[in-house]
Protein backbone atom coordinates (compact mmCIF):
# COMPACT_ATOMS: atom_id res chain seq x y z
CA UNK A 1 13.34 23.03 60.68
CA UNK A 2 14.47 19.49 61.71
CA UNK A 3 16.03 19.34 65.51
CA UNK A 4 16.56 17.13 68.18
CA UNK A 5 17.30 17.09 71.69
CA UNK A 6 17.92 15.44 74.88
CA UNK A 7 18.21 16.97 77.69
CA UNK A 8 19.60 15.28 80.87
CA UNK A 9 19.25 16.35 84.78
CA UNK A 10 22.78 16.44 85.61
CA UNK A 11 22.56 18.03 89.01
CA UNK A 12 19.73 19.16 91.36
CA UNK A 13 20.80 21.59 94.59
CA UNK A 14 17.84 22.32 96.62
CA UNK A 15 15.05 23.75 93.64
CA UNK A 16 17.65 24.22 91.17
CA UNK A 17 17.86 21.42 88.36
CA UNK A 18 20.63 21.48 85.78
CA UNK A 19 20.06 20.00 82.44
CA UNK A 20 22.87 19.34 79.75
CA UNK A 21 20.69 19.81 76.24
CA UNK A 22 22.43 17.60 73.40
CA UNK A 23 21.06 18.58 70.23
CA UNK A 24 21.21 17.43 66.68
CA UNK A 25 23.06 14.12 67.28
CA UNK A 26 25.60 16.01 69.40
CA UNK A 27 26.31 18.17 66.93
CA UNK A 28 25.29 21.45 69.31
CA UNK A 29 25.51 21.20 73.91
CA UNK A 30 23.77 23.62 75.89
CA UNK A 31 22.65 23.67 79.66
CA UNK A 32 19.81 24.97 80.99
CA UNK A 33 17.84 25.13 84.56
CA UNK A 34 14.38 24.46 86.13
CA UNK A 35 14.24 26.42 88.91
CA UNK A 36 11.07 25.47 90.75
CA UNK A 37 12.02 28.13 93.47
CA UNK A 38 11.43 31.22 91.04
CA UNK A 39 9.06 29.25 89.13
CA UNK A 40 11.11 29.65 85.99
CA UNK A 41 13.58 27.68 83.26
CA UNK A 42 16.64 29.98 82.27
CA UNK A 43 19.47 29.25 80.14
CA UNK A 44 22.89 28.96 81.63
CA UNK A 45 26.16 27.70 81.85
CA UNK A 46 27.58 24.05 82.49
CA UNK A 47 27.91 25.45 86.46
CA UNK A 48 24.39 26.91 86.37
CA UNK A 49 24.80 30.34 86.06
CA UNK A 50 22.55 32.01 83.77
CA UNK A 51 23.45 32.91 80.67
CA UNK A 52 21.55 35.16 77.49
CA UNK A 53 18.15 36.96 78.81
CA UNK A 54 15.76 33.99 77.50
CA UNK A 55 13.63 32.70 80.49
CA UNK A 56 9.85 30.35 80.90
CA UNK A 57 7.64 30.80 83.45
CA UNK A 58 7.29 27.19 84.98
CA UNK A 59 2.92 28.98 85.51
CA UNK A 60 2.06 29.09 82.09
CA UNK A 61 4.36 28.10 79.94
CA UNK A 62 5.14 31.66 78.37
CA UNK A 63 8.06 32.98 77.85
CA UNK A 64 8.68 36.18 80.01
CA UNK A 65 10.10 39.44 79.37
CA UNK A 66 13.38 40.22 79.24
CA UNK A 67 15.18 41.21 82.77
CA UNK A 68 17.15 44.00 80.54
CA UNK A 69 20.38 44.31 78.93
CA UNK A 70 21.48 42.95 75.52
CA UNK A 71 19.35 38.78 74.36
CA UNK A 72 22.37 36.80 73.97
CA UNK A 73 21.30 33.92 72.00
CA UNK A 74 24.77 33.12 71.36
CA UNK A 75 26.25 32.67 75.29
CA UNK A 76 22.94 30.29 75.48
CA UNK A 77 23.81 28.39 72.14
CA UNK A 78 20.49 28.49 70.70
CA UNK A 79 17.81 30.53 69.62
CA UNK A 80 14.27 31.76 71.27
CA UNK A 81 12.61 29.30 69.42
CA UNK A 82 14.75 26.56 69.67
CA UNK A 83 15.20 27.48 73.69
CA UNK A 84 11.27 27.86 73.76
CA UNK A 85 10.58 24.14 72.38
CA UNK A 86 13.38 22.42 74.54
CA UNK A 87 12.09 24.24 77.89
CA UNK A 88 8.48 23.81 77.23
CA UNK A 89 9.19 19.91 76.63
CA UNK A 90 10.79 19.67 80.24
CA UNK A 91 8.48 22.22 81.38
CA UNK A 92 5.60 19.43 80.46
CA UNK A 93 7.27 16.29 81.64
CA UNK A 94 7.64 18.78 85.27
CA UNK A 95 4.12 19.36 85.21
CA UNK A 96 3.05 15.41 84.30
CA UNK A 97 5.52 13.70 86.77
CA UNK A 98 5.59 16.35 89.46
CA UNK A 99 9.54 16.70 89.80
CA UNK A 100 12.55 17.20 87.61
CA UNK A 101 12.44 14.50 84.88
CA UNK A 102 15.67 12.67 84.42
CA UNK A 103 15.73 12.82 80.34
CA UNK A 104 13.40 14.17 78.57
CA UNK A 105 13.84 13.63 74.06
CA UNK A 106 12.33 14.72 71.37
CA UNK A 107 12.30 14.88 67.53
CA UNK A 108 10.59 18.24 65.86
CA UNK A 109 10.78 18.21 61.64
């Protein structure tokens, strides 16, 4: 599988950090949240609400159990694994620079 992505902090409101994900030469958008308050990355919405079921703990790196209902891979635009690369990449540059990064970009393939 050949992807990339970079994801951009587009807004921060107390602990929560929005990211806009651009993948595949801006072929695919997504958005997704650090949210060092619940310890967690989610997927969501441009306005931050979550979106799908897929969540990271911000701990370990893992991805944590569903909080019920129906995984919506398709409200989140993108799959488990593609979700579980792109959060554990900002997940990392967290950990290493100790806040939100501004941009984080990679290249998997």
């Amino acid at each position: 599988m050949m992807m990339s992505f970079l994801a951009q902090l587009i807004k921060s409101v107390d602990a929560a950090h929005l990211y806009r994900i651009i993948m595949d030469g801006g072929e695919r958008f997504a958005f997704l949240v650090l949210d060092a308050g619940s310890r967690e990355v989610f997927s969501s919405t441009s306005a931050g609400e979550p979106a799908g079921d897929i969540r990271l703990s911000l701990e370990d790196g893992s991805l944590l159990p569903s909080r019920g209902g129906e995984s919506s891979e398709s409200e989140a635009h993108m799959s488990r694994e593609e979700f579980a690369l792109i959060s554990g990449s900002i997940r990392r540059e967290w950990a290493k620079e100790g806040s939100p990064p501004l941009m984080v970009t990679k290249t998997y393939g």
